[in-house]
Protein backbone atom coordinates (compact mmCIF):
# COMPACT_ATOMS: atom_id res chain seq x y z
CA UNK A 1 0.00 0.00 0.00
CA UNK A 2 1.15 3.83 -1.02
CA UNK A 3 2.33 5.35 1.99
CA UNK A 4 1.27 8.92 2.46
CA UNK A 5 3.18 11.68 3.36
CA UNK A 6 0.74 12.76 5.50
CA UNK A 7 0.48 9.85 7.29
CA UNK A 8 4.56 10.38 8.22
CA UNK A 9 3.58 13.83 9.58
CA UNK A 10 1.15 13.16 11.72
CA UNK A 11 3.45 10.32 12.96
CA UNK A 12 6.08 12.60 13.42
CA UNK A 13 3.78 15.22 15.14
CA UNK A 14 2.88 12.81 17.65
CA UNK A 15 6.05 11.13 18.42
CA UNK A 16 7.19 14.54 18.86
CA UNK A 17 4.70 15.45 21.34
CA UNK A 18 5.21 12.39 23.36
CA UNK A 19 8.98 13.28 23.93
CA UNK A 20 8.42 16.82 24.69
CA UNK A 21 5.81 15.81 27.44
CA UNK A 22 4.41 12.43 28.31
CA UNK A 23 1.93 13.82 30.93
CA UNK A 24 -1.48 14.23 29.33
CA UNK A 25 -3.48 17.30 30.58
CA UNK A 26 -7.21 17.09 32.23
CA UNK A 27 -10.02 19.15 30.75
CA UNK A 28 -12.68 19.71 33.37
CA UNK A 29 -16.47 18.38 33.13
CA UNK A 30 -19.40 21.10 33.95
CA UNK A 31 -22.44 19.30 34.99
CA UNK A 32 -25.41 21.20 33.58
CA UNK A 33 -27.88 19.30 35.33
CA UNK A 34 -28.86 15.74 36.94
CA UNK A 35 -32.40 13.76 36.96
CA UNK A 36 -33.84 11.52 39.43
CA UNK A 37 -35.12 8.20 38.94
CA UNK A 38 -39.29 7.03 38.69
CA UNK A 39 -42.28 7.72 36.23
CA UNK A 40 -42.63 11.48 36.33
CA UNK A 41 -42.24 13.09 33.24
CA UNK A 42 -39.28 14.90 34.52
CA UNK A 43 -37.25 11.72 35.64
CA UNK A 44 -35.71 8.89 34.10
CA UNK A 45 -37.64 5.31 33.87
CA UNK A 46 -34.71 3.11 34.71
CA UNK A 47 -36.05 -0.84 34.91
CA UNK A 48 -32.84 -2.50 36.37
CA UNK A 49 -30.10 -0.32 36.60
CA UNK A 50 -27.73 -3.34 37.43
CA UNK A 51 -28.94 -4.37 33.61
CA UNK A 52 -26.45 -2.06 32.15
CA UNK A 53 -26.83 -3.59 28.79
CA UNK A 54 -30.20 -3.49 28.19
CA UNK A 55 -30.48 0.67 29.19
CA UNK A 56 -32.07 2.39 26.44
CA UNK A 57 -30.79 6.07 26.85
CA UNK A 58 -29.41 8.89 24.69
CA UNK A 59 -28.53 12.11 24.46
CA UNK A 60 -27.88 14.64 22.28
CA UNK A 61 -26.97 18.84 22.07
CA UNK A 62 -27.73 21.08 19.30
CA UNK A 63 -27.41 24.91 20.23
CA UNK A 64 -27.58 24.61 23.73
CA UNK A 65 -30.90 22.33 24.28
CA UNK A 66 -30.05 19.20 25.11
CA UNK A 67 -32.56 16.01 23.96
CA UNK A 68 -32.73 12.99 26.08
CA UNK A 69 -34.66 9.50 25.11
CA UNK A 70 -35.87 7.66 27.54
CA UNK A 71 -36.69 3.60 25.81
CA UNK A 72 -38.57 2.58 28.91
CA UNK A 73 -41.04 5.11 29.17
CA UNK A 74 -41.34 5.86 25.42
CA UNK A 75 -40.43 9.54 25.35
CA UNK A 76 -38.27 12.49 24.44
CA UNK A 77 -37.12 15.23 27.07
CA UNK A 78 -36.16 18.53 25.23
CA UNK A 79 -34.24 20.17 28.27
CA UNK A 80 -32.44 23.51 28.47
CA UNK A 81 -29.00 24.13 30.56
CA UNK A 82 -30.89 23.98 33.50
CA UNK A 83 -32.71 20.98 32.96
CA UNK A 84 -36.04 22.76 32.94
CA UNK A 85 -38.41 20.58 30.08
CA UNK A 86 -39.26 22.93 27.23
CA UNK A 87 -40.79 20.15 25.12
CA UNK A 88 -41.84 16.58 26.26
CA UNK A 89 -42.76 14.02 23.34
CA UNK A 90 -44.28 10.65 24.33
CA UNK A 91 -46.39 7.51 22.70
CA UNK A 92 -49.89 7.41 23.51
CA UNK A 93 -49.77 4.72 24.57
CA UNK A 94 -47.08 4.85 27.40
CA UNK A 95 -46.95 5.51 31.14
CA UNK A 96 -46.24 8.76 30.53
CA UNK A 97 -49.35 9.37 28.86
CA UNK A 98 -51.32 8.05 31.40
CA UNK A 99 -49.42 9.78 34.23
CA UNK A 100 -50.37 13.24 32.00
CA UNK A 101 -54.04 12.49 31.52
CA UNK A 102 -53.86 12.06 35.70
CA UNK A 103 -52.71 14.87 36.45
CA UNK A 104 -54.51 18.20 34.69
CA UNK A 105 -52.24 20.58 36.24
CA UNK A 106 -49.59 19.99 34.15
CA UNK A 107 -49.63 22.55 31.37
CA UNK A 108 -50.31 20.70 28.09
CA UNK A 109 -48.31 23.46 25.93
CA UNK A 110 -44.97 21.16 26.32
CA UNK A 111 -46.35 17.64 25.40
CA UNK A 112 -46.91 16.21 22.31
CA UNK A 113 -48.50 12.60 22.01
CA UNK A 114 -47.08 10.48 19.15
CA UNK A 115 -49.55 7.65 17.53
CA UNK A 116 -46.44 5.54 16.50
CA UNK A 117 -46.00 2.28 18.64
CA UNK A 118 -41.95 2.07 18.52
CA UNK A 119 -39.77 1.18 21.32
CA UNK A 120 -36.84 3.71 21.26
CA UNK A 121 -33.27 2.22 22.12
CA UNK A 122 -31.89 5.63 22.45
CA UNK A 123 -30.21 7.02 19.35
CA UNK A 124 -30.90 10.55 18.28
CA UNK A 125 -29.78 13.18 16.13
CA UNK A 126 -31.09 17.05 16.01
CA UNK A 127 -30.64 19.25 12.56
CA UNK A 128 -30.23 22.96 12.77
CA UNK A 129 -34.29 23.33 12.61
CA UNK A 130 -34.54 20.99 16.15
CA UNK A 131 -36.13 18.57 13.95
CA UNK A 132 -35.60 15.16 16.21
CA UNK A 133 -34.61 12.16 14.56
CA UNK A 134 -35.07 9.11 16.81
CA UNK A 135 -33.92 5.44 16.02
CA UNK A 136 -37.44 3.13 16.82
CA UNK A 137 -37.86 -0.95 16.71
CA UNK A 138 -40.90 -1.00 14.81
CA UNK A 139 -43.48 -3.20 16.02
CA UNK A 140 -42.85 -7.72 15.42
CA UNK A 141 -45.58 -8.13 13.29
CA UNK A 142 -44.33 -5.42 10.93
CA UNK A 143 -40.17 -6.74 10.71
CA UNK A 144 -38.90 -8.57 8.04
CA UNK A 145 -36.42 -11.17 7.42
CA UNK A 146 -34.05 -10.56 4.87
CA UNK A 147 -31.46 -12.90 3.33
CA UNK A 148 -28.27 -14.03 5.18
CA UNK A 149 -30.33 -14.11 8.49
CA UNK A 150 -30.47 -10.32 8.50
CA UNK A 151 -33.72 -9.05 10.56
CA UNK A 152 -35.32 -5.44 9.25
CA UNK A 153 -36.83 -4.20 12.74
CA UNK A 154 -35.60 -0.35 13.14
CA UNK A 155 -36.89 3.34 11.42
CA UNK A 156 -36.04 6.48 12.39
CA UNK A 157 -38.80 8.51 13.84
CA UNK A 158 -38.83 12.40 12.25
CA UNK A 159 -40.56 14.88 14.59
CA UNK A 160 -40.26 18.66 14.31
CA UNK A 161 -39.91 20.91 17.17
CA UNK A 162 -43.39 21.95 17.80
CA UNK A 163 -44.82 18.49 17.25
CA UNK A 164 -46.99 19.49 14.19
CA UNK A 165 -45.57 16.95 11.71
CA UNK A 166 -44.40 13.44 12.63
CA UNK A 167 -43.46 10.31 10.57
CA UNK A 168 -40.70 7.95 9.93
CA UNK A 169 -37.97 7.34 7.34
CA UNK A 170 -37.25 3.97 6.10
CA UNK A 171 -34.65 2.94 3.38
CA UNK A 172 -35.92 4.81 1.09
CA UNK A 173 -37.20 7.76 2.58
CA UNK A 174 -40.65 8.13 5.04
CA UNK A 175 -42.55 5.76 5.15
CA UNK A 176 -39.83 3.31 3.55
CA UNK A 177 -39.51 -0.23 4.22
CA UNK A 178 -37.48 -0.78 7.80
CA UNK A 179 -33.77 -0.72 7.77
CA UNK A 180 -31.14 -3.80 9.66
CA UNK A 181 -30.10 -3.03 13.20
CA UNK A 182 -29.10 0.93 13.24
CA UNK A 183 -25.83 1.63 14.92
CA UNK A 184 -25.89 5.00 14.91
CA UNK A 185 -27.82 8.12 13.14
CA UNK A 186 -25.75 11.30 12.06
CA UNK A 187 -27.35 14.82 10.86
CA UNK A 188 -24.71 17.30 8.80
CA UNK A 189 -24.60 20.93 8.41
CA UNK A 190 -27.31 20.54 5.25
CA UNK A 191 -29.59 19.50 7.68
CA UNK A 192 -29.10 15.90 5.65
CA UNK A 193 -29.83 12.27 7.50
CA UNK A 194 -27.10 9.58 7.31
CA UNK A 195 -28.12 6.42 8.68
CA UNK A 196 -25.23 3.98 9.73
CA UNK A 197 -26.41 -0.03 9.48
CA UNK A 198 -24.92 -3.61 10.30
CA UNK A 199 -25.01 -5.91 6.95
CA UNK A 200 -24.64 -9.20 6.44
CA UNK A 201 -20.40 -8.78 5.95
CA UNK A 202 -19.85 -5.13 7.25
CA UNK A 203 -22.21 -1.74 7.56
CA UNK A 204 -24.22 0.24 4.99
CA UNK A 205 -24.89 3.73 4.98
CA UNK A 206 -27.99 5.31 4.07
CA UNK A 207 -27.95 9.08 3.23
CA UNK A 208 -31.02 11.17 2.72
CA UNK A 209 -31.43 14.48 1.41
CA UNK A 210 -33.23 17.90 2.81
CA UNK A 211 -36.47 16.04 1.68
CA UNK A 212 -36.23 12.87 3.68
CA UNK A 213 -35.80 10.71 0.67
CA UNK A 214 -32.77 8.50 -0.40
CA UNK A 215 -29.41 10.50 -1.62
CA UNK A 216 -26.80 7.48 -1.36
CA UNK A 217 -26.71 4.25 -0.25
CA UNK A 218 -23.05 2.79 0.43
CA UNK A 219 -22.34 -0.72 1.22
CA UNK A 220 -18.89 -1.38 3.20
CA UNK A 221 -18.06 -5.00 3.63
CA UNK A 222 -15.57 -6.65 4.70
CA UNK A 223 -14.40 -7.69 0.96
CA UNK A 224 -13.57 -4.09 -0.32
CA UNK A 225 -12.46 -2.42 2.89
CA UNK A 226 -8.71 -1.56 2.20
CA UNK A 227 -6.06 -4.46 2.98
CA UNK A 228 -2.67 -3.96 4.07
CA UNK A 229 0.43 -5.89 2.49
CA UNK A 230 1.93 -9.16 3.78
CA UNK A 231 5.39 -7.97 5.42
CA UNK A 232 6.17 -11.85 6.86
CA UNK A 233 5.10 -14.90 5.43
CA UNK A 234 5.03 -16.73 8.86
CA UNK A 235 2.07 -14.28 10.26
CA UNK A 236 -1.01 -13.26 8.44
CA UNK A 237 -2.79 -9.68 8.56
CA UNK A 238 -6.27 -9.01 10.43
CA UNK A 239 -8.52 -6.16 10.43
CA UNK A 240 -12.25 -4.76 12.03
CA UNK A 241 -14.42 -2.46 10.87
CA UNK A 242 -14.52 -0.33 14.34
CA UNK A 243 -16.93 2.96 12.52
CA UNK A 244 -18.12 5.12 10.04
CA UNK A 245 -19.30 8.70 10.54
CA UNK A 246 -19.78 11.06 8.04
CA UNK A 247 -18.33 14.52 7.22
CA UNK A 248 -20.48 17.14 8.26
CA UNK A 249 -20.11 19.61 5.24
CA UNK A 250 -19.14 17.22 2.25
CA UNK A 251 -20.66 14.23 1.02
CA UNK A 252 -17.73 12.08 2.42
CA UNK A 253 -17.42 9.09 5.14
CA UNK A 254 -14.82 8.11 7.32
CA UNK A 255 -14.02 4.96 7.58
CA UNK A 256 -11.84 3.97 10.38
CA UNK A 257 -10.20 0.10 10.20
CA UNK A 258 -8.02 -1.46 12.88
CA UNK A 259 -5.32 -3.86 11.52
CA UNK A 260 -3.93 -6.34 13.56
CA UNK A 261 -1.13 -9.20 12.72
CA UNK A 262 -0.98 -13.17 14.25
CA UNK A 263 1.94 -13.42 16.54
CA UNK A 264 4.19 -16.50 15.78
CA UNK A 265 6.27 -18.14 18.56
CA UNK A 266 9.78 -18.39 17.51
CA UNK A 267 10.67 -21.80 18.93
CA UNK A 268 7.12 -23.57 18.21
CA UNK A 269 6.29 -21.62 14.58
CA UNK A 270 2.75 -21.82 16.26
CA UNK A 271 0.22 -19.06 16.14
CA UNK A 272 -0.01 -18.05 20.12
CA UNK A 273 -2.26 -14.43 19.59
CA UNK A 274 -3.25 -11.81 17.76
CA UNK A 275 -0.95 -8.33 18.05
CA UNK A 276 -2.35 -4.31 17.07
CA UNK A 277 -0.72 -3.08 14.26
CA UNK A 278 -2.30 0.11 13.73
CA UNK A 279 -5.48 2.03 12.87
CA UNK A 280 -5.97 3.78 9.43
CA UNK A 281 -8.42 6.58 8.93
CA UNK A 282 -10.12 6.31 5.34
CA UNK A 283 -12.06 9.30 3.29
CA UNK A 284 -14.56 7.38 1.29
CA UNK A 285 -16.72 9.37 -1.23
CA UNK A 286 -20.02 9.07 -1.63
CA UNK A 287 -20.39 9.98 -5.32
CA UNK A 288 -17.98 7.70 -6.51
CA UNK A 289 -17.66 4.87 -4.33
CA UNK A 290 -13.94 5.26 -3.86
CA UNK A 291 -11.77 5.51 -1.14
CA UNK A 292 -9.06 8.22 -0.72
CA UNK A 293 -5.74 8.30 1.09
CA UNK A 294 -5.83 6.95 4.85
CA UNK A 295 -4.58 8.98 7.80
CA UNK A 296 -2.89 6.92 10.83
CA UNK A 297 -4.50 7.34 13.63
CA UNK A 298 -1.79 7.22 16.79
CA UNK A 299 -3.08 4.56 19.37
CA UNK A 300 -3.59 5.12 23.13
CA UNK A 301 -0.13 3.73 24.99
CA UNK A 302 -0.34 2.31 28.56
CA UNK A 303 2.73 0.96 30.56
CA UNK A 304 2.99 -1.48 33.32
CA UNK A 305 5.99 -3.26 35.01
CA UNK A 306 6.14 -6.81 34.87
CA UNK A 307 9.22 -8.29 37.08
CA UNK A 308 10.93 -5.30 37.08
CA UNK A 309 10.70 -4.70 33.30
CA UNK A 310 8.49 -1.76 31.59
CA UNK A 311 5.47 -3.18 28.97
CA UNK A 312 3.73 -1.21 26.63
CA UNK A 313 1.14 -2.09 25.07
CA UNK A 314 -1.29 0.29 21.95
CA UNK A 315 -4.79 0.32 22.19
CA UNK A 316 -6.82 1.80 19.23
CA UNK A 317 -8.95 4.32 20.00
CA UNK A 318 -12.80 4.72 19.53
CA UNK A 319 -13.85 6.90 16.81
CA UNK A 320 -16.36 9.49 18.52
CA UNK A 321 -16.87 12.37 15.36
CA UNK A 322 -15.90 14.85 13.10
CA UNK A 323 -16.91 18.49 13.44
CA UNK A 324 -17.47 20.87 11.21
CA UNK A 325 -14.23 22.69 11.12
CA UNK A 326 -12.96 19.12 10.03
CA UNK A 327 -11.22 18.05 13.53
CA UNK A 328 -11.94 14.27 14.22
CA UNK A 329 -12.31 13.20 17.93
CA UNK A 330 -11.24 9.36 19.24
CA UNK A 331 -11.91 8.10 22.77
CA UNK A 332 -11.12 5.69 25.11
CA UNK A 333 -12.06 4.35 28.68
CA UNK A 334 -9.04 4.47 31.34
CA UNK A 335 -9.05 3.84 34.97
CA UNK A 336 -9.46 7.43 35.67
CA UNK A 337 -11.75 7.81 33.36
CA UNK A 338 -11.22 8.71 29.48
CA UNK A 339 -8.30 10.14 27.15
CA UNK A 340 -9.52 11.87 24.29
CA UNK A 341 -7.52 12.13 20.64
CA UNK A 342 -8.32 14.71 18.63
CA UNK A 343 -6.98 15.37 14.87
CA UNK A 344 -6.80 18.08 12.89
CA UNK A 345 -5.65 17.06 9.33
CA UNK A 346 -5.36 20.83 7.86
CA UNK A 347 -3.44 22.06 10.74
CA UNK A 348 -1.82 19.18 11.41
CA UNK A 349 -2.58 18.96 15.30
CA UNK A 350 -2.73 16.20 17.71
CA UNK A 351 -4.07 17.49 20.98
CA UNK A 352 -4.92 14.81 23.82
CA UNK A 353 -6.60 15.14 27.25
CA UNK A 354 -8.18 13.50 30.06
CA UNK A 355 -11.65 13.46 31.51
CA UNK A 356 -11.83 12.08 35.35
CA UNK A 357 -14.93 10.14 36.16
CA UNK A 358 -15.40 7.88 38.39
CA UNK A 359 -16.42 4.33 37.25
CA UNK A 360 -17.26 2.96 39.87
CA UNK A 361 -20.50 5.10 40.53
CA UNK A 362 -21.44 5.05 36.65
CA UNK A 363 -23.26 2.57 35.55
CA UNK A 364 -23.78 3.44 32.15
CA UNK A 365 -23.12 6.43 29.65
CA UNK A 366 -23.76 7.78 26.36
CA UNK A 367 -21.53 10.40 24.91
CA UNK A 368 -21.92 12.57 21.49
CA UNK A 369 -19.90 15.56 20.05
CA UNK A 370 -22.00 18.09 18.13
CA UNK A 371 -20.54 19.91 15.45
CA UNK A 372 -19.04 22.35 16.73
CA UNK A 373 -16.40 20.16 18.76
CA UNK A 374 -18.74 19.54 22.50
CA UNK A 375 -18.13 16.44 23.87
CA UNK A 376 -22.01 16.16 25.80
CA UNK A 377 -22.08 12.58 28.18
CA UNK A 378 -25.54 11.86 30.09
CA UNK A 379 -23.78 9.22 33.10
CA UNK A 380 -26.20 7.31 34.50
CA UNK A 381 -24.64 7.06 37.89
CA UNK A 382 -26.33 5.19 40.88
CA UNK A 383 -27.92 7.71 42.69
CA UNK A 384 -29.03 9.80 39.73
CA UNK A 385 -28.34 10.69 35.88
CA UNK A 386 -26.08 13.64 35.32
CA UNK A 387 -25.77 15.56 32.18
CA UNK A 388 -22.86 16.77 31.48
CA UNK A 389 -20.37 18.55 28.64
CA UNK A 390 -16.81 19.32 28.23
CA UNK A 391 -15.47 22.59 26.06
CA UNK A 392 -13.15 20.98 23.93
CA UNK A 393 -14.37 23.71 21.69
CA UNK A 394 -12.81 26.03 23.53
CA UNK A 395 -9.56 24.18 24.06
CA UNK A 396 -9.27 24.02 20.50
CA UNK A 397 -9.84 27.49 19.79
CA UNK A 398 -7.43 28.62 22.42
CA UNK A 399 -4.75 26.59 20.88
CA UNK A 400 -5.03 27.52 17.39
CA UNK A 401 -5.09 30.87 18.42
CA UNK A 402 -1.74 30.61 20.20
């Protein structure tokens, strides 16, 4: 594979870094608000909160407002920084409905009841408008089974701020047949869907334009994701598809891929494990299908001392987003809590930093960055859920401007 001279750059930018200082600063967390547990519309409807995988909770910030599902009780909080409810959208047929219709003293100006009878594991997106996109499992009787074993079950719900309209968007566009297990629903600066999907050998990517209906669909298996080149004969070359998020401005996706190499014992000539290698970033466009020149993404490093001998060991990062000033963020959970990696390919900067939590009082956590380079985490700890953001926007700024 060409090797870009980019690629050596960013390498050198980094290694450069590390020598000049290997301590990685903190960036503080402000926690904007925090919200109880139980059935009132202005708490969380946690089941089992030892049931960490099966929480259905999101959260996402556009301008400000921050929007919170909440699967178990079949609504959407629209909060503001003080976690006051502006807007509170709910099925008709949930608990939260019948809590409402109980209680007439709640002004009926913020609540809007949806007909639709999803379930909502907790993906959302907002476009500049505060139209609400929401990832829904439609109801059994209306899934389909598809070839390879692949079950259609998901749409995404479309609601606009002041509840007038709502519908949902399928594969083709509203009211479109259902779309394969959604991992994750994007919105870019055109105000333009992009729905990320498993497939039967990788993901496909559904793009919709202004007017709800299909732009692009792009399949990315397994069998065309970029290789890399044999370098020894005894070992043979891995990789995983770990994400693909799309740019914000141009109709582009990044595809990030994590190579890894077997390890062969010298003595035996036996396969004993699998090592890292290292994590390309790839520009893939979506009006021709082709992919462009990877970045290298540096991996996380962590050292420990094993009988008096130093070991480290590289851990790829998660990829979190891109903003719209092109800056793409990775993450990763320590001990203390998480080290962020953020790129800039223009400028060519690496900055990295730490946010402290506590992990052994969270229980579960979504994160999201908007566009405009705010990390926002909701942290369901076990007393109560906390939403929280960190300025990286402002770090960045700061930076450049120096």
């Amino acid at each position: 594979m060409k090797k870009n001279i980019f690629i050596f750059v960013l390498l050198s930018l980094f290694l450069a870094g590390c020598k000049r200082n290997n301590t990685i600063q903190s960036i503080n967390e402000t926690e904007l608000f925090s919200l109880n547990y139980g059935n009132f519309e202005e708490q969380l409807s946690v089941a089992d909160l030892n049931d960490v995988g099966n929480i259905r909770l999101g959260i996402a910030m556009r301008d400000g407002f921050f929007y919170i599902v909440d699967g178990y009780s079949k609504k959407i909080m629209e909060l503001n920084s003080y976690g006051d409810i502006l807007s509170l959208f709910y099925n008709e047929e949930s608990s939260t409905s019948e809590l409402i219709q109980k209680n007439p003293a709640v002004a009926e100006s913020i609540h809007w009841e949806i007909s639709y009878p999803f379930d909502y594991p907790g993906q959302i997106a907002l476009d500049s408008n505060k139209c609400i996109y929401a990832v829904c499992t439609i109801p059994r009787n209306r899934q389909e089974q598809g070839e390879g074993g692949i079950l259609y079950s998901q749409a995404v719900l479309r609601i606009t701020r002041d509840g007038s309209s709502v519908d949902y968007i399928g594969q083709q566009g509203p009211g479109g047949t259902p779309f394969p297990y959604i991992r994750k629903i994007y919105t870019t600066e055109k105000d333009e869907l992009v729905v990320v999907s498993n497939s039967a050998d990788g993901l496909i990517v559904y793009w919709f334009g202004t007017d709800g209906f299909l732009r692009y669909m792009i399949p990315i298996s397994l069998s065309n994701t970029p290789t890399l080149e044999q370098t020894n004969a005894e070992s043979e070359n891995y990789f995983t598809l770990e994400n693909v998020i799309p740019d914000p401005n141009d109709y582009t996706l990044y595809v990030k891929v994590d190579y890894y190499s077997s390890f062969v014992d010298a003595d035996s000539k036996v396969q004993s494990g699998i090592n890292y290698t290292q994590t390309l970033l790839y520009p893939l466009s979506c009006e021709t299908g082709l992919y462009g020149e990877p970045v290298s993404i540096p991996p996380y490093e962590e050292s420990i001392i094993v009988d008096y001998s130093k070991l480290t060991y590289k851990i790829p990062y998660d990829f979190l987003g891109v903003t719209k000033n092109g800056w793409k963020f990775f993450i990763i959970k320590t001990e203390a809590g998480f080290t962020v990696e953020m790129i800039q390919n223009e400028s060519q900067k690496i900055l990295h930093r730490n946010f402290d939590i506590n992990h052994a009082d969270n229980l579960f956590y979504d994160m999201t960055l908007s566009s405009d380079g705010i990390i926002t985490a909701l942290y369901v700890d076990k007393e109560k859920a906390r939403a929280v953001w960190y300025r990286t926007d402002s770090l960045i700024d700061a930076i450049l401007k120096n």
